[in-house]
C-alpha atoms as a PDB file:
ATOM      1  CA  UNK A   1       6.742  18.662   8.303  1.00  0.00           C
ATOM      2  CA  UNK A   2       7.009  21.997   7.170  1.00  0.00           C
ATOM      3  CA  UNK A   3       9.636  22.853   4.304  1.00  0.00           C
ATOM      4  CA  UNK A   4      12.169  26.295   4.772  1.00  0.00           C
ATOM      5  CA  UNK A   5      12.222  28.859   2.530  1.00  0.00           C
ATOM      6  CA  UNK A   6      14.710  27.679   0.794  1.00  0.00           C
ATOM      7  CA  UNK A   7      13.267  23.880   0.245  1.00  0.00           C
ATOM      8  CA  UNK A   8      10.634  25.693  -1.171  1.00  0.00           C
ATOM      9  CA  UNK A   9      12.605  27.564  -3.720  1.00  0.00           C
ATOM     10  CA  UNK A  10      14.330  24.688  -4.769  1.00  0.00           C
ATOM     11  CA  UNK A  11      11.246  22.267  -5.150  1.00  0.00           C
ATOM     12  CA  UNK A  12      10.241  25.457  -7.140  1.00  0.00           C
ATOM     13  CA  UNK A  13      13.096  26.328  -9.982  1.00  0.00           C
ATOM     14  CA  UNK A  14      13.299  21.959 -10.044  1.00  0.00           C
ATOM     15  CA  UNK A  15       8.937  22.227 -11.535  1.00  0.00           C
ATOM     16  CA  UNK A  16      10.481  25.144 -13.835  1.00  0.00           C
ATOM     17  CA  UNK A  17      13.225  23.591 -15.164  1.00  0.00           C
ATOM     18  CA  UNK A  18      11.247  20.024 -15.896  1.00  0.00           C
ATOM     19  CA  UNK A  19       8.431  22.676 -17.111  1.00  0.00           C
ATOM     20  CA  UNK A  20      11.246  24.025 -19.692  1.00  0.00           C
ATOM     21  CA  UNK A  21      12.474  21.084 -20.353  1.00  0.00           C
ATOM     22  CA  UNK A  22       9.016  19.041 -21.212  1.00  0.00           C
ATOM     23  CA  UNK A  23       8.314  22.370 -23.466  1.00  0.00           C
ATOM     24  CA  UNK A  24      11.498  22.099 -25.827  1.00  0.00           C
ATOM     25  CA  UNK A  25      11.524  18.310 -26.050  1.00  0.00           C
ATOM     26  CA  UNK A  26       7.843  16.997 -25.502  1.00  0.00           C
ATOM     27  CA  UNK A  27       7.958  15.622 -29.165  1.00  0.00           C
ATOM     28  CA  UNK A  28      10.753  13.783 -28.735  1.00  0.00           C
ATOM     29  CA  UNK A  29       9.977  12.055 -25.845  1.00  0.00           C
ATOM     30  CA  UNK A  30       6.794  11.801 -26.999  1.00  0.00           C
ATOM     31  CA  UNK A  31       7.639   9.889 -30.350  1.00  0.00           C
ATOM     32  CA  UNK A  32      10.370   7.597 -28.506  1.00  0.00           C
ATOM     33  CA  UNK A  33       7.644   6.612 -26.233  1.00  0.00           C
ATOM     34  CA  UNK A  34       5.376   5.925 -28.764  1.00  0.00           C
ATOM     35  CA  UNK A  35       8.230   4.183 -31.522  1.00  0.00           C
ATOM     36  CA  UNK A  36      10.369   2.814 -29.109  1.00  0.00           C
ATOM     37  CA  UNK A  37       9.147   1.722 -25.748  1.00  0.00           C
ATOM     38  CA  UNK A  38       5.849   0.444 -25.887  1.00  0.00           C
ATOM     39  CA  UNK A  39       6.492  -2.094 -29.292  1.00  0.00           C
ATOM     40  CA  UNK A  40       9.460  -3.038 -26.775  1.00  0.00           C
ATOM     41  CA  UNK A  41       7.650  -3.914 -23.850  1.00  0.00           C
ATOM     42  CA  UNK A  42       4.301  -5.218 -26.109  1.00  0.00           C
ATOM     43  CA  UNK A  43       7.308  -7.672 -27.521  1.00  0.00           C
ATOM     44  CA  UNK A  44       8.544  -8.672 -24.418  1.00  0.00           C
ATOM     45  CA  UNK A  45       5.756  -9.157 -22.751  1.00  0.00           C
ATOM     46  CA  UNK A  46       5.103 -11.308 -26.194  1.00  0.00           C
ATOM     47  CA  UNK A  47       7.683 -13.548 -25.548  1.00  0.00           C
ATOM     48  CA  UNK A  48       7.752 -13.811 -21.933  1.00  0.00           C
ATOM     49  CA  UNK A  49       3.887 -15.131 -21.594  1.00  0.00           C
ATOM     50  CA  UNK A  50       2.112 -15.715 -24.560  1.00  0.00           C
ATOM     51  CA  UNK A  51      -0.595 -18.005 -23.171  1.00  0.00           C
ATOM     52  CA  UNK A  52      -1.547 -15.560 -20.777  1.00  0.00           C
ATOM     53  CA  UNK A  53      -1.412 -12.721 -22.903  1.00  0.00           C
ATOM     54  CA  UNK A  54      -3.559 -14.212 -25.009  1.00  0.00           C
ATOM     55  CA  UNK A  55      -6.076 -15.144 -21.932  1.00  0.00           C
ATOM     56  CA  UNK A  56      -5.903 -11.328 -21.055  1.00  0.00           C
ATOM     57  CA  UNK A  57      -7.214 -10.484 -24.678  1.00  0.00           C
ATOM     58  CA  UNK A  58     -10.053 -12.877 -24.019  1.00  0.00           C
ATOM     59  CA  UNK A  59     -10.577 -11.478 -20.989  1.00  0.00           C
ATOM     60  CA  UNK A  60     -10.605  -7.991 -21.651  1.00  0.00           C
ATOM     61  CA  UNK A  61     -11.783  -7.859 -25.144  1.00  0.00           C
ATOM     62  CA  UNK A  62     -11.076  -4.754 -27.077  1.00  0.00           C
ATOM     63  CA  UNK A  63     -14.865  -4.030 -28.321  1.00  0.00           C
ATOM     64  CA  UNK A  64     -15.687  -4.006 -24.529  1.00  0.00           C
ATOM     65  CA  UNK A  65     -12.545  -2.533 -22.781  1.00  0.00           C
ATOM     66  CA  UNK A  66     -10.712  -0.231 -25.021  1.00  0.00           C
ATOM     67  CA  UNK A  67     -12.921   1.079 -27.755  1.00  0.00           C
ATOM     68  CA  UNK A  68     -15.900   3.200 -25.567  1.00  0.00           C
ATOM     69  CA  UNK A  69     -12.883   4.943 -23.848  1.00  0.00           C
ATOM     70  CA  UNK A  70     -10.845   6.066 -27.113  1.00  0.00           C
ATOM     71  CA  UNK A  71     -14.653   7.252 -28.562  1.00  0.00           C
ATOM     72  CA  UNK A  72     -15.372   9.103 -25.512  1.00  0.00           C
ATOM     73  CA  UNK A  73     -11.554  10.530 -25.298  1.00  0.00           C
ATOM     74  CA  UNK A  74     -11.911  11.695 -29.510  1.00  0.00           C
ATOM     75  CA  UNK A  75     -15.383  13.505 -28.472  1.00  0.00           C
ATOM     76  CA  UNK A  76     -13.759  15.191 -25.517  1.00  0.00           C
ATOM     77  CA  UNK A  77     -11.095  16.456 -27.421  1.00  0.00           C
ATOM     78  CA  UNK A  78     -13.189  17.318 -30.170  1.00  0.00           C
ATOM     79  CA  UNK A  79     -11.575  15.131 -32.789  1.00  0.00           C
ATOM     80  CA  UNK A  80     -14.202  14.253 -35.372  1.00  0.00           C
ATOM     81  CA  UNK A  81     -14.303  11.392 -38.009  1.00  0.00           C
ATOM     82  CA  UNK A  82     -13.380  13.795 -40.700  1.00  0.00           C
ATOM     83  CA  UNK A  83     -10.706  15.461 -39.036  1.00  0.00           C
ATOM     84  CA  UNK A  84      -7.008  14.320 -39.531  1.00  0.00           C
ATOM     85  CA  UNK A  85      -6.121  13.372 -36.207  1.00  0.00           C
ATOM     86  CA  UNK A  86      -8.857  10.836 -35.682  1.00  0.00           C
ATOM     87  CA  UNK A  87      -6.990   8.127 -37.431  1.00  0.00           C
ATOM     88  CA  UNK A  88      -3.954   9.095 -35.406  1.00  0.00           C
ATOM     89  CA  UNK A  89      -5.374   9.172 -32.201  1.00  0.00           C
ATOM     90  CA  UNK A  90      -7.534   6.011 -33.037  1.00  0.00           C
ATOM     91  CA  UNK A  91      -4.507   4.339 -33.884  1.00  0.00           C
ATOM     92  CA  UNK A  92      -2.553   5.689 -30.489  1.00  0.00           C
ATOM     93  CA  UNK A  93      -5.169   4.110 -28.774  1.00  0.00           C
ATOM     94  CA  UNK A  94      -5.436   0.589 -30.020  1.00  0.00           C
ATOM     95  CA  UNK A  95      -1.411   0.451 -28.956  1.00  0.00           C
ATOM     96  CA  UNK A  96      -2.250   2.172 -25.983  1.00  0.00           C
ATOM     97  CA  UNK A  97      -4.438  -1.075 -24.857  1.00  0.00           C
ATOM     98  CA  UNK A  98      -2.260  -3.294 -26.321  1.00  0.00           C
ATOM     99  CA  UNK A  99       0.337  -1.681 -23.740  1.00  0.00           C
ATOM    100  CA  UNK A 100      -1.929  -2.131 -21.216  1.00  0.00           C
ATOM    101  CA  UNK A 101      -2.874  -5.576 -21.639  1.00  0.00           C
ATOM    102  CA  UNK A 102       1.251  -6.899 -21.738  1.00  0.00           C
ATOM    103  CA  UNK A 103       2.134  -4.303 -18.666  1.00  0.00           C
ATOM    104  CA  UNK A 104      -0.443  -5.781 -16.670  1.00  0.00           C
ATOM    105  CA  UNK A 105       0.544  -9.441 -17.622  1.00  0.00           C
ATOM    106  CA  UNK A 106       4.384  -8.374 -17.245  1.00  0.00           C
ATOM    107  CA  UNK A 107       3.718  -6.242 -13.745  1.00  0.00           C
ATOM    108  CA  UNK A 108       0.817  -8.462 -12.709  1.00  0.00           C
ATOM    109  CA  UNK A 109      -1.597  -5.247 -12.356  1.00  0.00           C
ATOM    110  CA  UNK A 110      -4.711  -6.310 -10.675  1.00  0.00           C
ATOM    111  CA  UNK A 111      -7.042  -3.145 -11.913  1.00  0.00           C
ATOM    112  CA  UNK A 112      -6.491  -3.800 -15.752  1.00  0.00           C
ATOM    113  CA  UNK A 113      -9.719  -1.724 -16.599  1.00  0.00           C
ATOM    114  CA  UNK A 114      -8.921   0.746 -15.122  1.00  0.00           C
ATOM    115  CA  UNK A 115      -5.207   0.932 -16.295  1.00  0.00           C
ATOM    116  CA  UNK A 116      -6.687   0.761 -19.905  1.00  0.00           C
ATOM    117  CA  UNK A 117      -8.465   4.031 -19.436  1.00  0.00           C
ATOM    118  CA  UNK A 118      -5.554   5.734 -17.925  1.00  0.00           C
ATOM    119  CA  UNK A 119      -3.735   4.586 -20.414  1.00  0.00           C
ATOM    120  CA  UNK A 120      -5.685   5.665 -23.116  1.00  0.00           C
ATOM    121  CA  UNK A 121      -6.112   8.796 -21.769  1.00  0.00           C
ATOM    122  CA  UNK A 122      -2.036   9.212 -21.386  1.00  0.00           C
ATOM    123  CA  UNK A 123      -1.714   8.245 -25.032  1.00  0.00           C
ATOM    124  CA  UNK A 124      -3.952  10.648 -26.574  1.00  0.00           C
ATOM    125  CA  UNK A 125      -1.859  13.718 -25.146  1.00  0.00           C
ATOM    126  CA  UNK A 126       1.356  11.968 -27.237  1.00  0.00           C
ATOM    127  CA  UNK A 127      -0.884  11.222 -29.836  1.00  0.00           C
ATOM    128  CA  UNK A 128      -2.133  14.959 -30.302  1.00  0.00           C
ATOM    129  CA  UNK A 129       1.502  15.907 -29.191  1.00  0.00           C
ATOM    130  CA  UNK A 130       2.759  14.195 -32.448  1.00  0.00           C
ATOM    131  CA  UNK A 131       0.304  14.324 -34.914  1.00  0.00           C
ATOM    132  CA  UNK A 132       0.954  18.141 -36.336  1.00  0.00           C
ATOM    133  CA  UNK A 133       4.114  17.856 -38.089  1.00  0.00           C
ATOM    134  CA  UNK A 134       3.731  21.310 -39.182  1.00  0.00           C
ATOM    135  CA  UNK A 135       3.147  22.780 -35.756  1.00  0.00           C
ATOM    136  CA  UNK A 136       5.970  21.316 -33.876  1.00  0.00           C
ATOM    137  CA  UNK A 137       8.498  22.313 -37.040  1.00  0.00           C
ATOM    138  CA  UNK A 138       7.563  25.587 -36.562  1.00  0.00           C
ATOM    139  CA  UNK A 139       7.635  25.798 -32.783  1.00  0.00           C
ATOM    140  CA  UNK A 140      10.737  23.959 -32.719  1.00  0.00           C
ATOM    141  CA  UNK A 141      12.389  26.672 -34.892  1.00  0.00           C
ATOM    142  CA  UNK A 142      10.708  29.675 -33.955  1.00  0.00           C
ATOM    143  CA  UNK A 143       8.964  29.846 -37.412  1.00  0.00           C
ATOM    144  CA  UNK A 144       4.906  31.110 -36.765  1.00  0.00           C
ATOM    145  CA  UNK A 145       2.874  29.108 -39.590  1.00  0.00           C
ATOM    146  CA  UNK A 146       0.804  30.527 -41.917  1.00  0.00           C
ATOM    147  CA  UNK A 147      -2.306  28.716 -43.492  1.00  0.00           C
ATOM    148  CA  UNK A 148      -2.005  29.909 -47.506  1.00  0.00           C
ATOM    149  CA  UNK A 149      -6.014  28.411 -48.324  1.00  0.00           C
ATOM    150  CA  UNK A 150      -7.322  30.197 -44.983  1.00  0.00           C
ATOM    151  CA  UNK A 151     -10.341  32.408 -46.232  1.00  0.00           C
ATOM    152  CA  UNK A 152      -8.593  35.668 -44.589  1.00  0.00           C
ATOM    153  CA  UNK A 153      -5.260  34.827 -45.650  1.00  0.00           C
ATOM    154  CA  UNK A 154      -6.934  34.318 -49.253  1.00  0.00           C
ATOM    155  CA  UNK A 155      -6.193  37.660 -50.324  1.00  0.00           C
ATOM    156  CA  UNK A 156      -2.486  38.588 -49.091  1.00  0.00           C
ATOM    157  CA  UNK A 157      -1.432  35.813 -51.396  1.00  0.00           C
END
């Protein structure tokens, strides 16, 4: 089925506007998902099945499941041991499998391997999204930041 000109147009100013959107209020909606929504659903899920939670953990133990995919995801992104965000980001992952373990109990997800790697993946861009308090103060009020114990800012101050 091919879409008119003006479909088009439409389907295009709709990617802009979510585009815009996502820009001014990614830490937002990245800090609700991450304080809110998944302790919610971990709980309810929790509550709802505990036995078989708890089978799923057996299951699909962390050592085995989670952990190779959150080292492999702080190498790709180049987030070290010594850097700040690797407790962050560690952290972000270990509730990242924790959400994957109680969505695939609650939703009865078949490929829960592979949901834990998405997952993980998913939670490291709202991880890194959150982590700089710094950077998203400044780009949320137009300030530009300025690093005062840089080595070529060293001087001006």
């Amino acid at each position: 089925m091919n879409k008119t000109e003006e479909e088009k147009d439409l389907e295009e100013r709709r990617k802009k506007r979510r585009r815009i959107y996502w820009e001014n209020n990614k830490v937002r909606i990245c800090r609700q998902i991450m304080d809110e929504y998944i302790p919610k659903v971990i709980e309810t899920a929790r509550m709802k099945a505990p036995e078989l939670i708890a089978k799923y953990y057996e299951k699909f133990p962390f050592d085995h499941y989670a952990e190779p995919h959150i080292k492999r995801n702080l190498r790709v992104n180049k987030i070290w041991e010594h850097n700040l965000a690797y407790q962050e980001c560690y952290e972000v992952g270990i509730l990242a499998y924790m959400y994957s373990i109680s969505r695939c109990v609650y939703s009865k997800i078949e490929n829960v391997e592979g949901y834990i790697r998405k997952m993980i993946r998913i939670s490291f861009v709202w991880g890194i999204t959150i982590f700089d308090e710094g950077r998203n103060i400044c780009s949320q009020n137009g300030f530009s930041r300025v690093h005062v114990d840089s080595p070529e800012n060293s001087r001006k101050y």
